[in-house]
C-alpha atoms as a PDB file:
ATOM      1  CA  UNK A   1     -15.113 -27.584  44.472  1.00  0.00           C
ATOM      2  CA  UNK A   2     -16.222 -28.614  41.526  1.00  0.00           C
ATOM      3  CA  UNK A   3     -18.106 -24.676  41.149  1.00  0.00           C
ATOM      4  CA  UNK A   4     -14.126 -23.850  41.320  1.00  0.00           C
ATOM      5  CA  UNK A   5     -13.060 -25.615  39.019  1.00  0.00           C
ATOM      6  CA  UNK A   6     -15.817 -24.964  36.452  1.00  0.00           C
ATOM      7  CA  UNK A   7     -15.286 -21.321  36.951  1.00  0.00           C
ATOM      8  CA  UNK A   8     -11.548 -21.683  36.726  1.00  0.00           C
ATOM      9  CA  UNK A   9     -12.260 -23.776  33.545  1.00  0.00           C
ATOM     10  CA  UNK A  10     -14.734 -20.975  31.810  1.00  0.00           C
ATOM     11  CA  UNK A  11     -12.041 -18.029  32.709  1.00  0.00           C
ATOM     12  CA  UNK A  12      -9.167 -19.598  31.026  1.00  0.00           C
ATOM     13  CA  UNK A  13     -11.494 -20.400  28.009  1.00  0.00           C
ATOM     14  CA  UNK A  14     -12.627 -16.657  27.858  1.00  0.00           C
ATOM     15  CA  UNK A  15      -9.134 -15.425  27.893  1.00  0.00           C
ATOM     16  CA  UNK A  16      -7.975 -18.101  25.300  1.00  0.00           C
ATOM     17  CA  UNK A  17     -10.946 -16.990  22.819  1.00  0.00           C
ATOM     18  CA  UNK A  18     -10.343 -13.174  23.700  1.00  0.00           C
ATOM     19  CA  UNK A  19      -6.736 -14.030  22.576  1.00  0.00           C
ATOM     20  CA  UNK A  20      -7.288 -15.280  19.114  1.00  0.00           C
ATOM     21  CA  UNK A  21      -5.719 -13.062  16.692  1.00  0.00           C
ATOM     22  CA  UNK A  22      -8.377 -13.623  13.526  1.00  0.00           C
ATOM     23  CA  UNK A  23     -11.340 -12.246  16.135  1.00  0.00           C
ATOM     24  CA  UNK A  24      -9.658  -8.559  16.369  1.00  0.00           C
ATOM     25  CA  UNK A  25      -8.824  -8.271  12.622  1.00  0.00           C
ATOM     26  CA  UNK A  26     -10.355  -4.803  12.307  1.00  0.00           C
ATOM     27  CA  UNK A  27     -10.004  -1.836  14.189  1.00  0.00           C
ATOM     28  CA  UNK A  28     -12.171   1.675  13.411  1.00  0.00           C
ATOM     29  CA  UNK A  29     -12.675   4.819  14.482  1.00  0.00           C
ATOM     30  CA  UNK A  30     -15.251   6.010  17.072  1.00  0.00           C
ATOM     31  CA  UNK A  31     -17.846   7.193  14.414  1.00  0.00           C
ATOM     32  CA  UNK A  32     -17.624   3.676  12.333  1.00  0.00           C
ATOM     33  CA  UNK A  33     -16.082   5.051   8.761  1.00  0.00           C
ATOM     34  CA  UNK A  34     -12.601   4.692   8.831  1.00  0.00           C
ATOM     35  CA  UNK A  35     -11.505   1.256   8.809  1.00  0.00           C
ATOM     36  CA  UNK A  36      -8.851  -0.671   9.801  1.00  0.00           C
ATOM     37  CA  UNK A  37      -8.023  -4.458   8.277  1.00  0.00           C
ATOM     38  CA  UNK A  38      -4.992  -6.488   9.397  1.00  0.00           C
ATOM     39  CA  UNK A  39      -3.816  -9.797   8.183  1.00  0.00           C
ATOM     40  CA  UNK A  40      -0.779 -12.117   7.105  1.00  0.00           C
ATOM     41  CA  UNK A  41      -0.312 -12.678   3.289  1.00  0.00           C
ATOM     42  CA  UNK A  42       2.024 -15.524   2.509  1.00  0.00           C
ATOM     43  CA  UNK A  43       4.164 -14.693   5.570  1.00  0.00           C
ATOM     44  CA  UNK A  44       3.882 -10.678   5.006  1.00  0.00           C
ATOM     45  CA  UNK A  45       2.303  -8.843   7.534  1.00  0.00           C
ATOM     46  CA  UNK A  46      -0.481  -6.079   5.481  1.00  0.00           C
ATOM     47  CA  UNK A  47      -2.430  -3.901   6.640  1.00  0.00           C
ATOM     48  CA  UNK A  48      -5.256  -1.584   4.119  1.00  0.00           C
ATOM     49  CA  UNK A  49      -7.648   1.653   4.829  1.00  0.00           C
ATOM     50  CA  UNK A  50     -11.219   1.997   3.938  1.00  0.00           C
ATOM     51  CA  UNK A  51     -13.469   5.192   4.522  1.00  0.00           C
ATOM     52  CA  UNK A  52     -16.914   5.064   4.666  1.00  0.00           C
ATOM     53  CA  UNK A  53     -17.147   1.767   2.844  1.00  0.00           C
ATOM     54  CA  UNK A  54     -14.193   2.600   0.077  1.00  0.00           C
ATOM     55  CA  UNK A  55     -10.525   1.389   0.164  1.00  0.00           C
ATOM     56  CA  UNK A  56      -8.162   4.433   0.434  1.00  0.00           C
ATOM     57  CA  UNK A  57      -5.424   2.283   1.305  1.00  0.00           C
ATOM     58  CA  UNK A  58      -4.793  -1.224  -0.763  1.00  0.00           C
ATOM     59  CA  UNK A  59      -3.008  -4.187   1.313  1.00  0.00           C
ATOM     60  CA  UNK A  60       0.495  -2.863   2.289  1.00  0.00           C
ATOM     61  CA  UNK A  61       3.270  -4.920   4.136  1.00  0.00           C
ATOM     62  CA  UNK A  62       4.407  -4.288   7.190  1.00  0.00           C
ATOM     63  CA  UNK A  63       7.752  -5.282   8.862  1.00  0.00           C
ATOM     64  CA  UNK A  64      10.921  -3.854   9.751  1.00  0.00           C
ATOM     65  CA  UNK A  65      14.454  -4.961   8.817  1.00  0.00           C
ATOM     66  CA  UNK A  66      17.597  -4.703  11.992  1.00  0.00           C
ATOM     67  CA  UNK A  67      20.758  -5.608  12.725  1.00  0.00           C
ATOM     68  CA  UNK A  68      19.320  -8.792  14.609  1.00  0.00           C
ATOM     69  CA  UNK A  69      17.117  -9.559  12.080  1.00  0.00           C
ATOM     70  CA  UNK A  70      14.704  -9.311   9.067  1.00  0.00           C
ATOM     71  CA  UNK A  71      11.279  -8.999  10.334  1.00  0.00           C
ATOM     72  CA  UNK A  72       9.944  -8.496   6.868  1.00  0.00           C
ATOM     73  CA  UNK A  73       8.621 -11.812   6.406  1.00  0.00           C
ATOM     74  CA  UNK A  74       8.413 -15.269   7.616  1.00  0.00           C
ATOM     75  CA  UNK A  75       6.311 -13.408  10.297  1.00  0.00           C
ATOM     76  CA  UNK A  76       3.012 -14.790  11.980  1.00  0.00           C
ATOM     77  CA  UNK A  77       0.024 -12.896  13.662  1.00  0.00           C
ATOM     78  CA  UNK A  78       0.262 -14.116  17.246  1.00  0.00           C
ATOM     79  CA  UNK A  79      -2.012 -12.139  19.362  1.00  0.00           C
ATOM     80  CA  UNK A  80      -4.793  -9.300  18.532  1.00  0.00           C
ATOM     81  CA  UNK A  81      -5.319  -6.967  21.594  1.00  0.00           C
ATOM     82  CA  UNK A  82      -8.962  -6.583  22.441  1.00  0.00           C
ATOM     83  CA  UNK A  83     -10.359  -2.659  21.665  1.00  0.00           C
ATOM     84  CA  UNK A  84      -9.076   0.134  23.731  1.00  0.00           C
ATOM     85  CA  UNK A  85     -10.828   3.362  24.071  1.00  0.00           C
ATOM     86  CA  UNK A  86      -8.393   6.510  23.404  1.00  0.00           C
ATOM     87  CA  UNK A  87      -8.912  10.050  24.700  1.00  0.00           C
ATOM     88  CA  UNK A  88      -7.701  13.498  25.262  1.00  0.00           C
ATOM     89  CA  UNK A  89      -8.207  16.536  26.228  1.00  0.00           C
ATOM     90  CA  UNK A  90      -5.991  19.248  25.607  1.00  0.00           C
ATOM     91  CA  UNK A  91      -5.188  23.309  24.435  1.00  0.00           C
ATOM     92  CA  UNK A  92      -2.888  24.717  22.365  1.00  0.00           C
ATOM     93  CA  UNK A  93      -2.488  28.439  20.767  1.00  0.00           C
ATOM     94  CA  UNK A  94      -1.035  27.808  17.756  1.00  0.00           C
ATOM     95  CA  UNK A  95      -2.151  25.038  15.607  1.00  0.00           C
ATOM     96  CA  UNK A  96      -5.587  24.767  13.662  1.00  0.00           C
ATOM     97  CA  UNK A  97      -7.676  24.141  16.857  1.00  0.00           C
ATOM     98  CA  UNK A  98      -6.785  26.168  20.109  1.00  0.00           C
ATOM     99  CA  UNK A  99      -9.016  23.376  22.002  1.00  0.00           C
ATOM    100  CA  UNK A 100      -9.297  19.554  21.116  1.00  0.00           C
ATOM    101  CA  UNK A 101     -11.055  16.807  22.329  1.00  0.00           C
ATOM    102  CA  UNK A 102      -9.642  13.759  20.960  1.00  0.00           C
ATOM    103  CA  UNK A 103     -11.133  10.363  20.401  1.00  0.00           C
ATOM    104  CA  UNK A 104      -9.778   7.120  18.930  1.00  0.00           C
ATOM    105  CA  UNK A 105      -9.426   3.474  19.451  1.00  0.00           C
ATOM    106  CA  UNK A 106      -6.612   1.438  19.774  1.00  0.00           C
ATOM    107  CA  UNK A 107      -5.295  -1.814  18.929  1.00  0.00           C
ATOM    108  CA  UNK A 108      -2.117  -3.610  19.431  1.00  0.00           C
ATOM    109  CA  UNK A 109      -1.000  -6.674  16.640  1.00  0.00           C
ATOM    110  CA  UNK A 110       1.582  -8.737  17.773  1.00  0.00           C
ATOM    111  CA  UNK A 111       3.732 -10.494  14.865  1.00  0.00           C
ATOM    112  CA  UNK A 112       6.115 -12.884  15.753  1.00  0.00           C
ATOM    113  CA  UNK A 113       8.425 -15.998  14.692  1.00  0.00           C
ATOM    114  CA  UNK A 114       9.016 -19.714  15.278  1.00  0.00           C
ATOM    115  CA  UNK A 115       6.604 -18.878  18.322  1.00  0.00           C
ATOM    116  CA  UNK A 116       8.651 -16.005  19.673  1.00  0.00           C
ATOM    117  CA  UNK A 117       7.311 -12.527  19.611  1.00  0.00           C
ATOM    118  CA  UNK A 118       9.327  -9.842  17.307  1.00  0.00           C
ATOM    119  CA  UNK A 119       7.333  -6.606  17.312  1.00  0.00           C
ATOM    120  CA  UNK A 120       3.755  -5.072  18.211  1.00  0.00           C
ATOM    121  CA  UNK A 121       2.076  -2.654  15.361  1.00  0.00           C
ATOM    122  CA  UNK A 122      -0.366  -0.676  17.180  1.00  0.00           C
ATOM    123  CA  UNK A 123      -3.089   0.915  15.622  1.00  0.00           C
ATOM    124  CA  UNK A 124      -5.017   4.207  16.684  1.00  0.00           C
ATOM    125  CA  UNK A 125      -7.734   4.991  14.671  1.00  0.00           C
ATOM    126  CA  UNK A 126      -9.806   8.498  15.315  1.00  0.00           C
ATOM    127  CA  UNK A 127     -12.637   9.858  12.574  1.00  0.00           C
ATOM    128  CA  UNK A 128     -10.683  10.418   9.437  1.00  0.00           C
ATOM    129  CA  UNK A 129      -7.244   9.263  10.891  1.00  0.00           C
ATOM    130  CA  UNK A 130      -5.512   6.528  11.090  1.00  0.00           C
ATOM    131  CA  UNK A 131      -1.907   6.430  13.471  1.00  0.00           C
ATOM    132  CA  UNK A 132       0.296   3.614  13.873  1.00  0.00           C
ATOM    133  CA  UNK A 133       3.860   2.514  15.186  1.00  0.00           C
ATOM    134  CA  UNK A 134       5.752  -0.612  16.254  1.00  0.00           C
ATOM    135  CA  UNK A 135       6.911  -1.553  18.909  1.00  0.00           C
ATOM    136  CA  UNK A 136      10.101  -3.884  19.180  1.00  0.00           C
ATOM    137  CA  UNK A 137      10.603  -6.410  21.588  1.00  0.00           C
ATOM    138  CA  UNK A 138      14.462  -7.885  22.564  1.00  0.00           C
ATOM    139  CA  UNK A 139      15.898 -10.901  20.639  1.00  0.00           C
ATOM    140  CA  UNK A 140      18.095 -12.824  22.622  1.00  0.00           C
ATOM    141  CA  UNK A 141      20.061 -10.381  25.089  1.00  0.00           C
ATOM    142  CA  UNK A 142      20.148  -7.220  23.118  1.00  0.00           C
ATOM    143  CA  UNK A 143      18.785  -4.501  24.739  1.00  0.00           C
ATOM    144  CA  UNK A 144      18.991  -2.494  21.056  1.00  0.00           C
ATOM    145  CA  UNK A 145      19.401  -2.586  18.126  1.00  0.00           C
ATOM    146  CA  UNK A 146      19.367  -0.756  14.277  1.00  0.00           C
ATOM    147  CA  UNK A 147      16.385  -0.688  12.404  1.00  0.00           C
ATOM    148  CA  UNK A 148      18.073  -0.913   9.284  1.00  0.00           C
ATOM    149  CA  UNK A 149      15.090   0.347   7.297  1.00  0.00           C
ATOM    150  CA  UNK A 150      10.890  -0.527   7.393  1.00  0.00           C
ATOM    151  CA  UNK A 151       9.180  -2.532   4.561  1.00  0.00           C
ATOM    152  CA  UNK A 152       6.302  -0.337   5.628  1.00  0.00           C
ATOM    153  CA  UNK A 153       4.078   0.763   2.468  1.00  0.00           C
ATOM    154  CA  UNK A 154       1.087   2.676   1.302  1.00  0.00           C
ATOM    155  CA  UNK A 155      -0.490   0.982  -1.618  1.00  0.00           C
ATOM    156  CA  UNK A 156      -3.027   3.280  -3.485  1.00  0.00           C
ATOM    157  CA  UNK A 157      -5.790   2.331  -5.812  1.00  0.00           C
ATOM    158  CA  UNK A 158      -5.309   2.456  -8.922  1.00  0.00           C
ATOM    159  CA  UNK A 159      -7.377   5.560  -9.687  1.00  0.00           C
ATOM    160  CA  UNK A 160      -4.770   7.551  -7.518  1.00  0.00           C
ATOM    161  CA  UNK A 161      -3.220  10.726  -8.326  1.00  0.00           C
ATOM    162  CA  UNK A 162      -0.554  12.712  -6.544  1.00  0.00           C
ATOM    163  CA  UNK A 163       0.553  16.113  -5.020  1.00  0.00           C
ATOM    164  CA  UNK A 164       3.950  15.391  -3.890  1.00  0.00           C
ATOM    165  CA  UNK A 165       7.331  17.088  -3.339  1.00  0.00           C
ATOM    166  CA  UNK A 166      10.177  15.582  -4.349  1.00  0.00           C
ATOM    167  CA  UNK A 167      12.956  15.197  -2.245  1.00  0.00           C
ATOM    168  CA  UNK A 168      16.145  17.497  -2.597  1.00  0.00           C
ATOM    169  CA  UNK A 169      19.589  15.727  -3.029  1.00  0.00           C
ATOM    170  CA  UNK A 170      22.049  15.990  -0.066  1.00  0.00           C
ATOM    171  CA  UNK A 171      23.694  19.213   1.220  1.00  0.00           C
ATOM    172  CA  UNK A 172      22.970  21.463  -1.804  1.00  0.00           C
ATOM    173  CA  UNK A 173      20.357  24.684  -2.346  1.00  0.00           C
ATOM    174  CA  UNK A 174      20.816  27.390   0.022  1.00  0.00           C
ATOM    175  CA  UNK A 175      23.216  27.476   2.336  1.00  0.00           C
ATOM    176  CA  UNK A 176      22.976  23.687   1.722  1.00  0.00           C
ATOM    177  CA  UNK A 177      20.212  23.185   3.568  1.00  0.00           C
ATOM    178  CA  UNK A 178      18.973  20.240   1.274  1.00  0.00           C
ATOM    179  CA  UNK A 179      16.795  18.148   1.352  1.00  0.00           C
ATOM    180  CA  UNK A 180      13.892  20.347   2.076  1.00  0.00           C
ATOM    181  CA  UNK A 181      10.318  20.874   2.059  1.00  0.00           C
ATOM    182  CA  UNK A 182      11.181  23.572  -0.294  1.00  0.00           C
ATOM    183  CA  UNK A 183      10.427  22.073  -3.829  1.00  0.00           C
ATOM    184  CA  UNK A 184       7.862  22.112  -6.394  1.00  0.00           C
ATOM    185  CA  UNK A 185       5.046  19.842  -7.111  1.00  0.00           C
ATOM    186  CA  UNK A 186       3.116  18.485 -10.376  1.00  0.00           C
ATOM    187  CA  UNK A 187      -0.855  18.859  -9.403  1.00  0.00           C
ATOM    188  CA  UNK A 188      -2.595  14.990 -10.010  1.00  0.00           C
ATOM    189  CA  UNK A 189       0.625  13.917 -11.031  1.00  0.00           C
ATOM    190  CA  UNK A 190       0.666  10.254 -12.085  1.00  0.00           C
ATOM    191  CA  UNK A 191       1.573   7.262  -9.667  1.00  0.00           C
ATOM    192  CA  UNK A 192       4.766   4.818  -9.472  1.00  0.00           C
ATOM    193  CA  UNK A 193       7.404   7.695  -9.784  1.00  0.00           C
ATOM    194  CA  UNK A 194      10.184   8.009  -7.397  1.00  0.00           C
ATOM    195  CA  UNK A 195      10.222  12.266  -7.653  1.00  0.00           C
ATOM    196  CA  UNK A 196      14.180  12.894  -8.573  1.00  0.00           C
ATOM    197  CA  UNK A 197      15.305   9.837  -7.356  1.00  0.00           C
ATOM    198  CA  UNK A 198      14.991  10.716  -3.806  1.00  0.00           C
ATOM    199  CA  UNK A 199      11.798  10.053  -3.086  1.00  0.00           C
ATOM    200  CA  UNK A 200       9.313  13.105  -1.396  1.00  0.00           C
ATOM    201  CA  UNK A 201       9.364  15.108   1.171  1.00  0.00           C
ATOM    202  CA  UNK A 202       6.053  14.345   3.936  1.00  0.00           C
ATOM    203  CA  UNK A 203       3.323  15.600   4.172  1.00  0.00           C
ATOM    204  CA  UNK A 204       2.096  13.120   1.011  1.00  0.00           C
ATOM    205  CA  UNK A 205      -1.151  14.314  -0.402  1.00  0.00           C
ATOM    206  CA  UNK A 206      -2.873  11.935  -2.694  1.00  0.00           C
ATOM    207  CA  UNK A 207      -6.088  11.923  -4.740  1.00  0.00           C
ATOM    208  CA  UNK A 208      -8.228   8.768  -4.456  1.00  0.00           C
ATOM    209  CA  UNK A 209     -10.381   9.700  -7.988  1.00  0.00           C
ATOM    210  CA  UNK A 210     -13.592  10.796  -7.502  1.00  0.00           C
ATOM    211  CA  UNK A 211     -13.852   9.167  -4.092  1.00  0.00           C
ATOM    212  CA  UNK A 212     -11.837  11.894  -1.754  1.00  0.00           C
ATOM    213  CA  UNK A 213      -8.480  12.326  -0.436  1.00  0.00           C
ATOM    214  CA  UNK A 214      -5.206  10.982   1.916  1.00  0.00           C
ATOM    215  CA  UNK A 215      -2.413  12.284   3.358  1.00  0.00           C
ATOM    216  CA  UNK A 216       0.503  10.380   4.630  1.00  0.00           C
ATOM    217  CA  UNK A 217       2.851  11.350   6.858  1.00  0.00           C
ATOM    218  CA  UNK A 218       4.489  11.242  10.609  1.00  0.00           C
ATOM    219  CA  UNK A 219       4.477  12.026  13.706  1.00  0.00           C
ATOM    220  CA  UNK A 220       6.271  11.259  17.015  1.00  0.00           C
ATOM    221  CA  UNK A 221      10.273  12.340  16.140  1.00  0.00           C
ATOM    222  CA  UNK A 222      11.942  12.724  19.100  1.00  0.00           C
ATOM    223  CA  UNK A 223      16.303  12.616  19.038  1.00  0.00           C
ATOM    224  CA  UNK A 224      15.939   8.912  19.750  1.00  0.00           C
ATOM    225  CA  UNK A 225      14.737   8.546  15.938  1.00  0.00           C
ATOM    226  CA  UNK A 226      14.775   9.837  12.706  1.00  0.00           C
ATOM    227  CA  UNK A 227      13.014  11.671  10.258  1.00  0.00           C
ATOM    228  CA  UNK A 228      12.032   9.755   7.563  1.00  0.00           C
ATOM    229  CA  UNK A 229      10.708  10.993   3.762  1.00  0.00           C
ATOM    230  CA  UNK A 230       8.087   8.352   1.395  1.00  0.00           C
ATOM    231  CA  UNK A 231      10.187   6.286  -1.712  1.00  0.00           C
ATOM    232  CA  UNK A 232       7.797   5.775  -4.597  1.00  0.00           C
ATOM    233  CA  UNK A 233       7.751   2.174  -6.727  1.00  0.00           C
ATOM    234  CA  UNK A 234       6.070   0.382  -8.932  1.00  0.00           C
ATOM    235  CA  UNK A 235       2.390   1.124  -9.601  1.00  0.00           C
ATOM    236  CA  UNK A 236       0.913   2.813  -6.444  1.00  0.00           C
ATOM    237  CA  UNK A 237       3.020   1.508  -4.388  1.00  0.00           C
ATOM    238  CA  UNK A 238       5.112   3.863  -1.540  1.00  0.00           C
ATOM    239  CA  UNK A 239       7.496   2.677   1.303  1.00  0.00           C
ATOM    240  CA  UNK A 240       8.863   4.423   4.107  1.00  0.00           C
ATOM    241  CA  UNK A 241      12.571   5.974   3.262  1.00  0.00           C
ATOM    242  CA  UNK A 242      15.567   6.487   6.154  1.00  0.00           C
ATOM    243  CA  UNK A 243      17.712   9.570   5.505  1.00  0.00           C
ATOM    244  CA  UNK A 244      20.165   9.726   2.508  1.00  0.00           C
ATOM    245  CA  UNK A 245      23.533   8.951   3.298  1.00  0.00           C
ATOM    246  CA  UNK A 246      25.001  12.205   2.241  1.00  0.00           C
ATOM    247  CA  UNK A 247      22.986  14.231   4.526  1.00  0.00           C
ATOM    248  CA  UNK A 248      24.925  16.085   7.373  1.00  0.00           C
ATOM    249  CA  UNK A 249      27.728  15.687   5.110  1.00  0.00           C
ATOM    250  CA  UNK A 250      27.740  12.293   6.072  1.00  0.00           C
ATOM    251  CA  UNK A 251      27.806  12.813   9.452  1.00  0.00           C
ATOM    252  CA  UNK A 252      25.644  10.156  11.331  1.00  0.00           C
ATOM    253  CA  UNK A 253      23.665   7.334  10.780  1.00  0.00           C
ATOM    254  CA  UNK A 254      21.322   7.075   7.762  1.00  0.00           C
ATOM    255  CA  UNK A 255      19.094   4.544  10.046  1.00  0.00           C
ATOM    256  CA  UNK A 256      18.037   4.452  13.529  1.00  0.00           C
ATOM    257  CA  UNK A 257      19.166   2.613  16.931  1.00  0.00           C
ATOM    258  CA  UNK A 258      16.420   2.431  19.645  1.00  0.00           C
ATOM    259  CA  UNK A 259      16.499   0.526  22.486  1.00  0.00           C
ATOM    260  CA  UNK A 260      14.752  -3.043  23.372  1.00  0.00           C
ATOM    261  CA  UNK A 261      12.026  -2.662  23.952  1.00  0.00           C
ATOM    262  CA  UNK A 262      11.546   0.183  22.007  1.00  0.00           C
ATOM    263  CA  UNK A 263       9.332   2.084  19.980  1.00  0.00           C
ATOM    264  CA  UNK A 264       9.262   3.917  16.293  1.00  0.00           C
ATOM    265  CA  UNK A 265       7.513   7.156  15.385  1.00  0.00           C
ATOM    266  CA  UNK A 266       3.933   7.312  13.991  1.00  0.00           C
ATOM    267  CA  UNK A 267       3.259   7.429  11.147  1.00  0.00           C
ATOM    268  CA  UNK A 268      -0.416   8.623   9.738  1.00  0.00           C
ATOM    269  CA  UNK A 269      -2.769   8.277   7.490  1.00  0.00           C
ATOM    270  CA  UNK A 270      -5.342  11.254   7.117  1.00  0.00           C
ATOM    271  CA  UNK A 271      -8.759   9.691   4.505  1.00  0.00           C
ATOM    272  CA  UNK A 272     -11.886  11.873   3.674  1.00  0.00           C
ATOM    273  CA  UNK A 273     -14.667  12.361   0.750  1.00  0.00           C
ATOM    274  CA  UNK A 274     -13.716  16.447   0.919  1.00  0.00           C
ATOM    275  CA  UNK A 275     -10.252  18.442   1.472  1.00  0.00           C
ATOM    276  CA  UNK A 276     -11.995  19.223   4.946  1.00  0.00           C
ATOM    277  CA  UNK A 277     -10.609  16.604   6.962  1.00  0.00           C
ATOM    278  CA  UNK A 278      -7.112  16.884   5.603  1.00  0.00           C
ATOM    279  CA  UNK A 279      -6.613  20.404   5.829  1.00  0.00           C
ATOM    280  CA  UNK A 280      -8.503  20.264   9.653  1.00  0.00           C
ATOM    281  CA  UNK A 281      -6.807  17.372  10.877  1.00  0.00           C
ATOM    282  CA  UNK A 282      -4.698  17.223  14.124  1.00  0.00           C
ATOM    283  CA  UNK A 283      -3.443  14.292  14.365  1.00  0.00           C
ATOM    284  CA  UNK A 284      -0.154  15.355  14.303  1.00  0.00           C
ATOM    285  CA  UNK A 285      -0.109  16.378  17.939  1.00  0.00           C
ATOM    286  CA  UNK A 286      -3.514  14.008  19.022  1.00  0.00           C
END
């Protein structure tokens, strides 16, 4: 009996220390160089990037705002999944690889408040790429709700420089098609613009100095959610950006409703030393 109990006793205490959040902090990829850091700052869930030892990503928040509430702060780090192991196998005959063999690993963060769970942000990390969503949980008894818009954000270092296309204004170019891909860029542009006012257009190429390169940008849009472009701020500082208002001549929503639980697009983070990785990267259908 007492064998029982011990053993009962040692289980729970395994499970309790394999649930502590500040144990599963980082998450990398399968070759060790891309990096991973989570954490809580003053209430403000971050999250940064590192590559082979340097930060390609600063602390950026986290968080999403909805219709049943705003989950950009106040928020606590509840639980830290342990380390999954990702993989796939698959063909395909017309993007940069016709055969891929994909490897990451994964990790889910669960944020909540007042001891109540909110929203998951789970992280897939693969060699030179770095994928992550949320995933919301029900408040109450809604089973959906709007995401209003994300407080989600790519700080860069200081040292950054940018490639970026800005994004069109509503319904105007040809056949007013706008906004488009279809604009020009400044080459190692400076940081903390906002392009025209709109924002830019992803994919987001930055250059981190002398130390290599990252693209942002997403993955995942289905008709359950939409597109979304990359605002600019203050300093190096980028947040995710719902659709303009005007678009569709102002037909539709300009944020998204999912259901609860439900779950937002990836978006992705592509690091390396060299152009290499960037322009070889798959990770938009990994």
């Amino acid at each position: 009996m007492n064998r029982i109990v011990t053993a009962a006793l040692s289980a729970v205490m395994c499970v309790a220390a394999s649930a502590s959040p500040t144990d599963n902090l980082t998450v990398s990829s399968p070759d060790g160089l891309t990096v991973v850091t989570v954490s809580v700052v003053d209430g403000v869930p971050t999250y940064s990037v590192a590559h082979n030892g340097e930060k390609f990503i600063m602390d950026s928040p986290l968080g999403v705002n909805t219709n049943v509430g705003d989950f950009t702060g106040s928020m606590s780090l509840m639980e830290a999944s342990a380390d999954r192991k990702v993989s796939d196998s698959y063909s395909l005959p017309n993007i940069k690889k016709s055969h891929v063999e994909y490897r990451a690993n994964s990790r889910d963060y669960t944020f909540g408040r007042d001891g109540k769970k909110v929203y998951d942000v789970i992280f897939e990390v693969s060699d030179n790429n770095v994928a992550f969503r949320y995933k919301l949980y029900p408040q109450g008894e809604r089973l959906c709700c709007l995401v209003l818009n994300e407080a989600t954000g790519f700080v860069m270092p200081d040292c950054a420089t940018t490639f970026l296309c800005p994004q069109s204004k509503p319904m105007g170019g040809f056949a007013r098609t706008s906004p488009s891909y279809e604009t020009g860029y400044t080459m190692d542009d400076a940081t903390g613009k906002n392009g025209w006012g709109e924002g830019y257009t992803f994919p987001c190429l930055f250059r981190n100095g002398d130390k290599g390169w990252t693209l942002i940008s997403e993955t995942g849009i289905a008709g359950d959610y939409c597109a979304s472009r990359l605002l600019g701020g203050d300093g190096g500082r980028y947040t995710i950006g719902y659709p303009q208002s005007g678009e569709m001549n102002g037909f539709g929503s300009s944020c998204a409703s999912i259901p609860l639980p439900g779950y937002t697009p990836w978006r992705t983070i592509t690091v390396g030393e060299t152009l290499a990785p960037v322009v070889e990267t798959t990770v938009p259908f990994d």
